[in-house]
C-alpha atoms as a PDB file:
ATOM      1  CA  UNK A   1     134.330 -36.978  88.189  1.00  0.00           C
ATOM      2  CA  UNK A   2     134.160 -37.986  84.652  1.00  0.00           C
ATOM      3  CA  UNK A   3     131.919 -36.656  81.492  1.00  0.00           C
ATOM      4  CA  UNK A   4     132.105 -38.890  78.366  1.00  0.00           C
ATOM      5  CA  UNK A   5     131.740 -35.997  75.428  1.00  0.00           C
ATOM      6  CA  UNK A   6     130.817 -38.462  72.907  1.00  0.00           C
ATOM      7  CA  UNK A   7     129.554 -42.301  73.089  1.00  0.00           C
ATOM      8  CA  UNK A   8     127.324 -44.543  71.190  1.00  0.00           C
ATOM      9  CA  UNK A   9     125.526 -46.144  73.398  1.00  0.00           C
ATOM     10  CA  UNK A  10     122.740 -46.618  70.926  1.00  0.00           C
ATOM     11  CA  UNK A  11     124.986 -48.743  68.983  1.00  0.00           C
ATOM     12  CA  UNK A  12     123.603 -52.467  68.634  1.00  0.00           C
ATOM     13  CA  UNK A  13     126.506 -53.499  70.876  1.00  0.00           C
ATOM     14  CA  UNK A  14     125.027 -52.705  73.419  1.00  0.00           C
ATOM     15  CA  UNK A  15     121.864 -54.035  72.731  1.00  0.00           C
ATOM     16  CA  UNK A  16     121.847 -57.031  75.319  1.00  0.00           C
ATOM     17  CA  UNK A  17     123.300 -54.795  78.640  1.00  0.00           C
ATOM     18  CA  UNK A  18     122.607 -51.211  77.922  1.00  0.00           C
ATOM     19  CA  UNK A  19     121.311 -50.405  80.978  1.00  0.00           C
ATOM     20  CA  UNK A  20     124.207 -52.248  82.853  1.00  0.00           C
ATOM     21  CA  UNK A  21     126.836 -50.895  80.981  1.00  0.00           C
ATOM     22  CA  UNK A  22     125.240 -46.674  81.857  1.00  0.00           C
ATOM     23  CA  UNK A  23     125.181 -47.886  85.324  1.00  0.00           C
ATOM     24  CA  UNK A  24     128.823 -49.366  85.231  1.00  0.00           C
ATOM     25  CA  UNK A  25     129.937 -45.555  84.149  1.00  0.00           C
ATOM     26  CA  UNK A  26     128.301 -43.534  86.541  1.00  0.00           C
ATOM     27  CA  UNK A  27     129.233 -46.030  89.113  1.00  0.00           C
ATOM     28  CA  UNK A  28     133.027 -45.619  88.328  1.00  0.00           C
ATOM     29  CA  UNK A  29     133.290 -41.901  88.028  1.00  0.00           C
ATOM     30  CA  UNK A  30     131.361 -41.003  84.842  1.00  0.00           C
ATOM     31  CA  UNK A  31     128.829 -38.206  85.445  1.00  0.00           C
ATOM     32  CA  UNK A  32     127.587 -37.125  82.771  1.00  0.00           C
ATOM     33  CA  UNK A  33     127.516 -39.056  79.110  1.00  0.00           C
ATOM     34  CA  UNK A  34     126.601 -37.291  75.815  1.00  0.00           C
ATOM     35  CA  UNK A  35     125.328 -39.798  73.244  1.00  0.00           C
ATOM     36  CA  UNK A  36     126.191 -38.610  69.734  1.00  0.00           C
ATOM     37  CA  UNK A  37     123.822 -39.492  66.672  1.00  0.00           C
ATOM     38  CA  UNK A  38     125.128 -40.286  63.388  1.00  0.00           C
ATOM     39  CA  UNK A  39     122.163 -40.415  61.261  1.00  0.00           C
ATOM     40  CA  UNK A  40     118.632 -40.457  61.552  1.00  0.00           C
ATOM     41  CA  UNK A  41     118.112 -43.683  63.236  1.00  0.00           C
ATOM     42  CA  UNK A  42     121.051 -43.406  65.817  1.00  0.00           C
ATOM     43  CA  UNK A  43     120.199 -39.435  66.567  1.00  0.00           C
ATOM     44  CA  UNK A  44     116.108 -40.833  67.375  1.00  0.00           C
ATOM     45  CA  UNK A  45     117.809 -43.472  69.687  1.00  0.00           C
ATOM     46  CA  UNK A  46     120.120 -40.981  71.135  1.00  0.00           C
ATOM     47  CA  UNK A  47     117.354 -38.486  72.079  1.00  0.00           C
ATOM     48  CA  UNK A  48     115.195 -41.043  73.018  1.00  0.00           C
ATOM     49  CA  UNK A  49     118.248 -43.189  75.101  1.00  0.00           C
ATOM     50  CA  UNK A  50     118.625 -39.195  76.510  1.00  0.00           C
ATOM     51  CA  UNK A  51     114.745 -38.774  77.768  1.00  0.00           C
ATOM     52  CA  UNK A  52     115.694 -42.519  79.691  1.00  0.00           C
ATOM     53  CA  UNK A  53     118.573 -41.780  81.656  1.00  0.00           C
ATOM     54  CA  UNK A  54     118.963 -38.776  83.776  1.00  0.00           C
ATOM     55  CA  UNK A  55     122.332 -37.713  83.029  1.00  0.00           C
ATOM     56  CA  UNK A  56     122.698 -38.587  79.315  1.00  0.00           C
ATOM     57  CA  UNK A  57     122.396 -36.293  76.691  1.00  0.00           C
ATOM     58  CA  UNK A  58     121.781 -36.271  72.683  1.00  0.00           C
ATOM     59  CA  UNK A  59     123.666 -35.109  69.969  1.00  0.00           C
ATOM     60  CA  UNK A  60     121.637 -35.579  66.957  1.00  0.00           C
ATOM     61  CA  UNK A  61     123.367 -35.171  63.035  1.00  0.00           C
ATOM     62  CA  UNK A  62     124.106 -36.683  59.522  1.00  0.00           C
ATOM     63  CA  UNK A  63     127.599 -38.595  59.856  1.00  0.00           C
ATOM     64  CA  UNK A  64     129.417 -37.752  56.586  1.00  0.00           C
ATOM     65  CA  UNK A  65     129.053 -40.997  55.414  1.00  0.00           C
ATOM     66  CA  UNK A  66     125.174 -39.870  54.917  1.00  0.00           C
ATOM     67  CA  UNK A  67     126.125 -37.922  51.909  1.00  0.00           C
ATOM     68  CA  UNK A  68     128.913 -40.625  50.734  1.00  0.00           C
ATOM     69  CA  UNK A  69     125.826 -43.299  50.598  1.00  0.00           C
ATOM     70  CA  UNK A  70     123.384 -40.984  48.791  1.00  0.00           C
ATOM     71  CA  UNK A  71     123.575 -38.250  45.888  1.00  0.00           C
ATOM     72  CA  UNK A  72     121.058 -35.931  47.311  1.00  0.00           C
ATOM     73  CA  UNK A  73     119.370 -34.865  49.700  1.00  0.00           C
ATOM     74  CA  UNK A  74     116.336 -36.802  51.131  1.00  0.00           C
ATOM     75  CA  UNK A  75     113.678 -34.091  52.151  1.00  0.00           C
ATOM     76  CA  UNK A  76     111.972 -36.124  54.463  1.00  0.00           C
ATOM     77  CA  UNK A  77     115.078 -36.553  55.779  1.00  0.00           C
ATOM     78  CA  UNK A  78     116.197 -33.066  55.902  1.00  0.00           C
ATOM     79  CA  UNK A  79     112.764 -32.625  57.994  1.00  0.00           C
ATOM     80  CA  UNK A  80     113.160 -35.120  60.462  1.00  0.00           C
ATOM     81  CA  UNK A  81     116.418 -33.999  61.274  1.00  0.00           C
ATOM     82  CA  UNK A  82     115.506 -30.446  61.917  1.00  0.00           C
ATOM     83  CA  UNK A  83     112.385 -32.046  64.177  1.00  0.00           C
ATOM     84  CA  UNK A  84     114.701 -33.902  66.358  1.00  0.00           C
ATOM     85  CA  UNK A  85     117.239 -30.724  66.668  1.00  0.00           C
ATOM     86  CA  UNK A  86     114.385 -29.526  68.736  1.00  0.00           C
ATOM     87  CA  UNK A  87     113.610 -32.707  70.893  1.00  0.00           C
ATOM     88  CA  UNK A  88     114.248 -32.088  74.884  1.00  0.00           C
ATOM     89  CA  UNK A  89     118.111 -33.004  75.867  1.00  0.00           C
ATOM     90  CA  UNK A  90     119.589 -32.271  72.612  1.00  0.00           C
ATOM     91  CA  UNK A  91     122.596 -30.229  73.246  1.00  0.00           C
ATOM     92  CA  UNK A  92     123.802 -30.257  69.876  1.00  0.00           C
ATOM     93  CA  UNK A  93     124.445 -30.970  66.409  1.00  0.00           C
ATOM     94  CA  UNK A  94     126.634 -33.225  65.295  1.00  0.00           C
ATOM     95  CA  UNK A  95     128.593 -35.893  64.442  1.00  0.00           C
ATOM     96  CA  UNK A  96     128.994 -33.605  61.135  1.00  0.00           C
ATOM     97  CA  UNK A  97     131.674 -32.962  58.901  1.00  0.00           C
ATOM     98  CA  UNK A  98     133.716 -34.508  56.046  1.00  0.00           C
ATOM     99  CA  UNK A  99     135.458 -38.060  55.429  1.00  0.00           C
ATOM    100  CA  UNK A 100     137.730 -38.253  52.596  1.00  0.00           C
ATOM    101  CA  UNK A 101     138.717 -41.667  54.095  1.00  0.00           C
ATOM    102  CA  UNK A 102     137.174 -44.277  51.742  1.00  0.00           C
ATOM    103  CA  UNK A 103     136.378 -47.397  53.812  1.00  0.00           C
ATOM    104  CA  UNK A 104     136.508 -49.916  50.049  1.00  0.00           C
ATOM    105  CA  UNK A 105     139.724 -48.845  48.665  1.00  0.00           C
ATOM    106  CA  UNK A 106     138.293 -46.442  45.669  1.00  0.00           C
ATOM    107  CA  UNK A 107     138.986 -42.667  46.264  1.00  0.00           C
ATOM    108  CA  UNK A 108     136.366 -40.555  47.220  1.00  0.00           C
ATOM    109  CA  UNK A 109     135.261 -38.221  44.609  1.00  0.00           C
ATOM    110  CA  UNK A 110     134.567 -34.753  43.819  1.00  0.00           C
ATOM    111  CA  UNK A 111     130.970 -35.032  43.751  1.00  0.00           C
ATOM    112  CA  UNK A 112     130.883 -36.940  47.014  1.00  0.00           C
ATOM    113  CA  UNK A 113     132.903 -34.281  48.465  1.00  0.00           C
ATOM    114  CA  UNK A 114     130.665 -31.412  47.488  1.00  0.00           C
ATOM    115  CA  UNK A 115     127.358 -32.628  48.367  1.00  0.00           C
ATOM    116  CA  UNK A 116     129.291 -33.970  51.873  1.00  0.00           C
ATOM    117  CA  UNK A 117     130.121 -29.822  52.158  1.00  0.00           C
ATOM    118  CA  UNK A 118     126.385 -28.992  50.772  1.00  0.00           C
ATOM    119  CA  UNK A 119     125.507 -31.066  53.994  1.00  0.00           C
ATOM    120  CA  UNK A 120     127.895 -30.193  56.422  1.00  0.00           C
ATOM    121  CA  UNK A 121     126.810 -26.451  55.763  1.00  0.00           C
ATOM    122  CA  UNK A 122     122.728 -27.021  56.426  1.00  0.00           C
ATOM    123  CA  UNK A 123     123.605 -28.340  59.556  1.00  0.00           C
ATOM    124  CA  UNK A 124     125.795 -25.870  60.279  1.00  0.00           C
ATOM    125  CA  UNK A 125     122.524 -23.637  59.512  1.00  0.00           C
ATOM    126  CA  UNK A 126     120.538 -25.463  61.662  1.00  0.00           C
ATOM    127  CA  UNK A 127     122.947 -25.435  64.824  1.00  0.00           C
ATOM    128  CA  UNK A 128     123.005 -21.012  64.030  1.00  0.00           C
ATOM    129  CA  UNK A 129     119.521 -21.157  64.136  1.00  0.00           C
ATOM    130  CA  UNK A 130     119.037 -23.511  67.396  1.00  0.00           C
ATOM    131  CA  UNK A 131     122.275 -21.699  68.826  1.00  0.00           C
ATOM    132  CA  UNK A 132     123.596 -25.620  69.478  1.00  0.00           C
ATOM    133  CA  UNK A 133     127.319 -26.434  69.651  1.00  0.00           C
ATOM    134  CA  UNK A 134     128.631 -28.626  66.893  1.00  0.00           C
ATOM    135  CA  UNK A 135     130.444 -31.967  67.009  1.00  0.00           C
ATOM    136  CA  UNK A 136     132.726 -32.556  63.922  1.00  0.00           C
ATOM    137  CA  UNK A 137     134.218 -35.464  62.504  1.00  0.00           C
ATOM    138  CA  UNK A 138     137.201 -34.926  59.865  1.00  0.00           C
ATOM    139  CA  UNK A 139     139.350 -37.889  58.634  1.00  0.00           C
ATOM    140  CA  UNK A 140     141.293 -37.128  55.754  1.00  0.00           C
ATOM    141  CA  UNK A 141     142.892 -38.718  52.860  1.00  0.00           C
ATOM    142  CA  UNK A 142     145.676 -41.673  53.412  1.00  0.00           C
ATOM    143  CA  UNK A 143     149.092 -41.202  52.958  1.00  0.00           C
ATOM    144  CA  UNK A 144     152.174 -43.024  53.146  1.00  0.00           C
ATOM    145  CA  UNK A 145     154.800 -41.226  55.075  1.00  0.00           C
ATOM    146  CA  UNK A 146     158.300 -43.385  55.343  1.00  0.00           C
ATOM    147  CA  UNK A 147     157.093 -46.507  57.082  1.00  0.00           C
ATOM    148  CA  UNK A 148     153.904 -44.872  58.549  1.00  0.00           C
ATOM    149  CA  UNK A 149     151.026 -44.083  57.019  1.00  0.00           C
ATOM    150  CA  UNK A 150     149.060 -40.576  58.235  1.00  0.00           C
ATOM    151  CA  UNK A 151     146.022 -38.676  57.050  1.00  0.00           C
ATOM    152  CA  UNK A 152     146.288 -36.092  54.536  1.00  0.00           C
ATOM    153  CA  UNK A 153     145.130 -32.279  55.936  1.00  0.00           C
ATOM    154  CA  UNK A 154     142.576 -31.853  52.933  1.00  0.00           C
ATOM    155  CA  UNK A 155     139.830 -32.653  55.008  1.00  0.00           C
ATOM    156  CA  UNK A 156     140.506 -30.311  57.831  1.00  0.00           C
ATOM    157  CA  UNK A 157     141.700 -27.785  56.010  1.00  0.00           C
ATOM    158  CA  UNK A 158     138.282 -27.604  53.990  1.00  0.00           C
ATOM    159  CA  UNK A 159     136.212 -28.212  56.920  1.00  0.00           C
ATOM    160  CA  UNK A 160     137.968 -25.007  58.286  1.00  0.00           C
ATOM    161  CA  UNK A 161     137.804 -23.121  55.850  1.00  0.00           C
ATOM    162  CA  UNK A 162     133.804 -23.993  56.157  1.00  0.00           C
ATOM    163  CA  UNK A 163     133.368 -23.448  59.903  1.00  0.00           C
ATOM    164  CA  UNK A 164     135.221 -19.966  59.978  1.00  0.00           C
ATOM    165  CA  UNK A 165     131.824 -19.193  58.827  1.00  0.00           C
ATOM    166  CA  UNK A 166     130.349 -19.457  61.191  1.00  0.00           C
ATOM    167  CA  UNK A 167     132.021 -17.825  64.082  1.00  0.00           C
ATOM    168  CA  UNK A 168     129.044 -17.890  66.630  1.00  0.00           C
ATOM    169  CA  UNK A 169     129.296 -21.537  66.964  1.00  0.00           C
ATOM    170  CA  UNK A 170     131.012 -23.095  69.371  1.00  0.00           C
ATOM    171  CA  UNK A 171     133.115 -26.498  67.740  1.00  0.00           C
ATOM    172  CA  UNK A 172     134.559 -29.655  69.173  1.00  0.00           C
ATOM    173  CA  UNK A 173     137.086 -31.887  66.711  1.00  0.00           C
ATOM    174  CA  UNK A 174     136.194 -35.546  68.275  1.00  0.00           C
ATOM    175  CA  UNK A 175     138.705 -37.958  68.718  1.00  0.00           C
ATOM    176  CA  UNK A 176     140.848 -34.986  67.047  1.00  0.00           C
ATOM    177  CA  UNK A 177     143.669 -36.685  64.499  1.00  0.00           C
ATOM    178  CA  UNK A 178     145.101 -33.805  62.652  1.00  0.00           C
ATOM    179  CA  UNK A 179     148.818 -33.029  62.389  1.00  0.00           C
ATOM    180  CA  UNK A 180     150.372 -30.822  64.641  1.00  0.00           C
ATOM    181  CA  UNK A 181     150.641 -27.488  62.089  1.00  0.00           C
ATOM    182  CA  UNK A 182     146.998 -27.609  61.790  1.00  0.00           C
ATOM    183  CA  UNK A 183     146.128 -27.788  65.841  1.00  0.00           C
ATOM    184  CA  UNK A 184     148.344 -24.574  65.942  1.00  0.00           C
ATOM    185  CA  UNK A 185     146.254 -23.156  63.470  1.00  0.00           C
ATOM    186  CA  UNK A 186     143.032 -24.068  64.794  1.00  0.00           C
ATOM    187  CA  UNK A 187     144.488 -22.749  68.804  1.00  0.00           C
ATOM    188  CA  UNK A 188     144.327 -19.320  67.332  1.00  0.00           C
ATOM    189  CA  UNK A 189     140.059 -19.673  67.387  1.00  0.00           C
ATOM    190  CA  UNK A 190     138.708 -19.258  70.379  1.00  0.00           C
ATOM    191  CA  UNK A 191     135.389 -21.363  69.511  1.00  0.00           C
ATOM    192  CA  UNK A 192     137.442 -24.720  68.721  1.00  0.00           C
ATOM    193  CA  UNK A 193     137.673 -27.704  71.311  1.00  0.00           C
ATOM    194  CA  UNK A 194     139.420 -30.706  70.920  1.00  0.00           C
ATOM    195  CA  UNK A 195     138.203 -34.185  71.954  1.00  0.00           C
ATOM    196  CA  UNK A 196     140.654 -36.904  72.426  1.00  0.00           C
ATOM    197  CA  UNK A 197     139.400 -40.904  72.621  1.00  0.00           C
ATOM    198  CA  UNK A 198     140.906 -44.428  73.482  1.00  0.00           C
ATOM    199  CA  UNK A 199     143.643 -44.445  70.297  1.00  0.00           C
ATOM    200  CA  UNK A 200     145.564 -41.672  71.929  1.00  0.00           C
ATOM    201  CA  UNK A 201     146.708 -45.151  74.235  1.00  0.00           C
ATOM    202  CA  UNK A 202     148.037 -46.501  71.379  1.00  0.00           C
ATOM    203  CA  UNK A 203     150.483 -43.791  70.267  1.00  0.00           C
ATOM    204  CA  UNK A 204     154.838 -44.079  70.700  1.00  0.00           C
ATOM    205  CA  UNK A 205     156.507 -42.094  73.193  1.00  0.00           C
ATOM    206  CA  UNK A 206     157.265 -39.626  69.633  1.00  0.00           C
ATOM    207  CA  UNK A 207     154.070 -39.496  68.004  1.00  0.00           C
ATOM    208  CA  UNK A 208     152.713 -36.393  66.557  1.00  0.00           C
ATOM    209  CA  UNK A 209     149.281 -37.230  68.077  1.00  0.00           C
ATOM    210  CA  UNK A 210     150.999 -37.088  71.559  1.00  0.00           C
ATOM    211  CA  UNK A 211     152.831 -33.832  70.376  1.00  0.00           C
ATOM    212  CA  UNK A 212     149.556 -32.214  69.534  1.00  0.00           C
ATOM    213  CA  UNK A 213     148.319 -33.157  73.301  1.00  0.00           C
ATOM    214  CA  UNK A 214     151.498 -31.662  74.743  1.00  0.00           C
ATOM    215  CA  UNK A 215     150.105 -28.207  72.807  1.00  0.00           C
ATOM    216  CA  UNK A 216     147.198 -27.840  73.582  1.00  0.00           C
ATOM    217  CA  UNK A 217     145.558 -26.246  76.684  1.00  0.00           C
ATOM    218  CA  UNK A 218     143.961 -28.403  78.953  1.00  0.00           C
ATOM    219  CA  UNK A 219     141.230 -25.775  78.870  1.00  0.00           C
ATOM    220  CA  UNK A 220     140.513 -27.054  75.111  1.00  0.00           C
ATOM    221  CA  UNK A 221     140.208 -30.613  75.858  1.00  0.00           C
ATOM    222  CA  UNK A 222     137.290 -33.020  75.948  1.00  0.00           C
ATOM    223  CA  UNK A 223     137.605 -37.009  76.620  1.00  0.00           C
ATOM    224  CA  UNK A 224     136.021 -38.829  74.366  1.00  0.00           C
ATOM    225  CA  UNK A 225     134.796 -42.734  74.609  1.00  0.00           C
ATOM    226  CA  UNK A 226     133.572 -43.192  70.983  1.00  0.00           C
ATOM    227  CA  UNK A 227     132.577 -46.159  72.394  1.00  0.00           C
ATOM    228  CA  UNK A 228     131.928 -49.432  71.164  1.00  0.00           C
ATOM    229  CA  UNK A 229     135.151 -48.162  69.038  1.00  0.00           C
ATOM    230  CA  UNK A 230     138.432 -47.271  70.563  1.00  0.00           C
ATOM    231  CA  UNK A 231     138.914 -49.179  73.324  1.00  0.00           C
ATOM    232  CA  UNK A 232     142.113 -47.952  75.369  1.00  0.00           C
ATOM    233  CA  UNK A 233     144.698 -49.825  76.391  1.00  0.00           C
ATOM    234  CA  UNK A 234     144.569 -51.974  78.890  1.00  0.00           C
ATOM    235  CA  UNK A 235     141.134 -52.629  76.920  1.00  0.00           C
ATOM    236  CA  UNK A 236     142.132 -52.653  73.720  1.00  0.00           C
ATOM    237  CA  UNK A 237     140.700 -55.475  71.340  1.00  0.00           C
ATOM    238  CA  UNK A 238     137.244 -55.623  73.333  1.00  0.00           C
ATOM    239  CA  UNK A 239     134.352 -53.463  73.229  1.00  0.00           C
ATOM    240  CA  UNK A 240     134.680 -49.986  74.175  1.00  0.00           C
ATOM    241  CA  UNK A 241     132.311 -48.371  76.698  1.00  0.00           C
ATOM    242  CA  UNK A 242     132.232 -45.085  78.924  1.00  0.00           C
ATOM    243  CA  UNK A 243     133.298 -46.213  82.206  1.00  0.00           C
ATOM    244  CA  UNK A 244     136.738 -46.442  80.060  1.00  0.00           C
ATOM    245  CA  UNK A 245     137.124 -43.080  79.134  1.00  0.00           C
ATOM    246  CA  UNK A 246     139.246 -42.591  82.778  1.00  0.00           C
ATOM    247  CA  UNK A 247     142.282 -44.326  80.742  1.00  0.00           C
ATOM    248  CA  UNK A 248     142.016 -41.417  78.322  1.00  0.00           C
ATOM    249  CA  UNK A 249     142.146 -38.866  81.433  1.00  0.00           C
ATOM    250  CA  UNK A 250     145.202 -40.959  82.573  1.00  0.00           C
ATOM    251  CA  UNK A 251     147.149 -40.950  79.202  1.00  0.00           C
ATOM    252  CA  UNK A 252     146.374 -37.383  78.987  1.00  0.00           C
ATOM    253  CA  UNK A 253     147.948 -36.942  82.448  1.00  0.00           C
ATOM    254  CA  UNK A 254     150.873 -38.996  81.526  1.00  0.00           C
ATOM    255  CA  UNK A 255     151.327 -36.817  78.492  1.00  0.00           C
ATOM    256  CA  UNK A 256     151.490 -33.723  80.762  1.00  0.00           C
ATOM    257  CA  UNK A 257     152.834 -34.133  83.319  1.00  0.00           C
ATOM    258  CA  UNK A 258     149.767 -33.837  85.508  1.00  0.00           C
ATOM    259  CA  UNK A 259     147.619 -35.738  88.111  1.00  0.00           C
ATOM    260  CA  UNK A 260     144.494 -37.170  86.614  1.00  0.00           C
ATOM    261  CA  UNK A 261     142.363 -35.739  88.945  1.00  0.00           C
ATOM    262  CA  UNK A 262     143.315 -32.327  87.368  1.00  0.00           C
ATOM    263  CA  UNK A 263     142.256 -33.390  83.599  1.00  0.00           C
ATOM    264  CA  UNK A 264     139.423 -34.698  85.233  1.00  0.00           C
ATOM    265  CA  UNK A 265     138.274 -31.177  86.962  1.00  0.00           C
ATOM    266  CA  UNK A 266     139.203 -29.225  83.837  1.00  0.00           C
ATOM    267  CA  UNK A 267     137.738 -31.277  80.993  1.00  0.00           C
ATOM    268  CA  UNK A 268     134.671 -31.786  83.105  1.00  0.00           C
ATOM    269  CA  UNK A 269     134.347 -28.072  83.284  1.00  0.00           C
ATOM    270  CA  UNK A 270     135.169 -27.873  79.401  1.00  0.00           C
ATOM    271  CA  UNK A 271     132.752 -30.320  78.736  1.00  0.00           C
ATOM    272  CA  UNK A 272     130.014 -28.760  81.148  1.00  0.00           C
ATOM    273  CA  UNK A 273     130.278 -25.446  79.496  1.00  0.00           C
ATOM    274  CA  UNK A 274     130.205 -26.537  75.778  1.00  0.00           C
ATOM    275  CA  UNK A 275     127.073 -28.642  75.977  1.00  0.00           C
ATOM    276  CA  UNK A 276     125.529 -25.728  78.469  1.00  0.00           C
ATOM    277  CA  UNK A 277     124.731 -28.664  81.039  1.00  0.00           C
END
């Protein structure tokens, strides 16, 4: 059996079949599914998507584009996120972090960095005081590297250097894309998962993103669905969804040398114990 660590099933996508779709997963080997909230709107759908389905979940949290979009804080906001960190079946806080990744070409600035930190550490705040786990999202700069082009580690090295903070939390990196060097780094904390989604399908026998899998534990490792995005190959190109997630437990197999019914038992077990479900 199967857990999806982090869908959105709230996602308008999935407006016309929702219900179909939940059933498809848990009818294919999905158990459990934890629906992650990236904003206000999303995190109400995913706690109230949660209260609907026996085993789904809610993660409820400001994405970093939040603080991108706006230069300060909304206190209503700020309120009606720390109401819904209390709603029944949330599990945890998240997806939170920091995006250097501008999605119209101009660079991100300084200001938009600090108030994404200033956010990034009240919800940090907020999971201490609820004693929640916390589900980050880090994409970093762009950079051209020979013929490839690979995210720049300012982004994880500042959300780091934020988190180590905050050593009572427990941490996931979602569909984790950091460079090798900095997965070494992070191993050495005992309070750091790694999730890893449908792109990992799309990697070269030599990738660095397939090097970093080879590191680390099984024992660290979370599938991820990030679904409608990512869609694995064989489904790449279409919409994404959790009943997929098995192709990331077979590329993660593949990768080590393992049978996927043992990345299924120990990322179940990983997952299971993170969320405390």
């Amino acid at each position: 059996m199967l857990i999806d660590s982090h869908a959105h099933l709230d996602d308008k996508q999935f407006d016309v079949d929702r219900g179909e779709v939940i059933a498809r997963a848990f009818s294919s080997g999905v158990k459990k599914i934890i629906n992650i909230g990236a904003g206000l709107g999303s995190s109400g759908r995913s706690v109230e998507l949660a209260k609907e389905h026996e085993n789904v979940w809610a993660v409820v949290g400001y994405h970093p584009e939040y603080f991108m979009k706006h230069g300060a804080w909304n206190e209503e906001h700020r309120r009606d996120l720390e109401k819904l960190a209390c709603e029944e079946k949330v599990v945890g806080v998240g997806e939170i972090g920091l995006e250097y990744h501008s999605h119209n070409g101009s660079a991100v600035s300084k200001d938009q960095k600090k108030f994404q930190k200033e956010g990034l550490i009240f919800q940090l705040e907020l999971a201490k005081k609820l004693k929640n786990p916390v589900v980050i999202h880090c994409r970093g700069e762009r950079a051209e590297i020979g013929k490839n082009y690979r995210e720049t580690s300012s982004a994880y090295e500042d959300v780091f250097e934020i988190i180590q903070k905050f050593s009572s939390l427990n941490f996931v990196f979602h569909s984790f894309g950091g460079r090798l060097e900095f997965a070494e780094k992070v191993l050495r904390k005992n309070n750091i998962l790694f999730s890893f989604a449908g792109n990992i399908t799309y990697g070269k026998p030599k990738s660095e993103t397939l090097e970093v899998i080879r590191k680390i534990p099984l024992e660290r490792i979370m599938l991820d669905s990030d679904c409608p995005y990512l869609s694995p190959v064989p489904m790449r190109g279409e919409r994404n969804e959790p009943s997929y997630v098995k192709y990331v437990a077979e590329k993660i197999g593949e990768i080590k040398g393992i049978g996927v019914e043992e990345v299924a038992r120990v990322t179940t077990k990983n997952t299971e114990n993170f969320f405390n479900i």
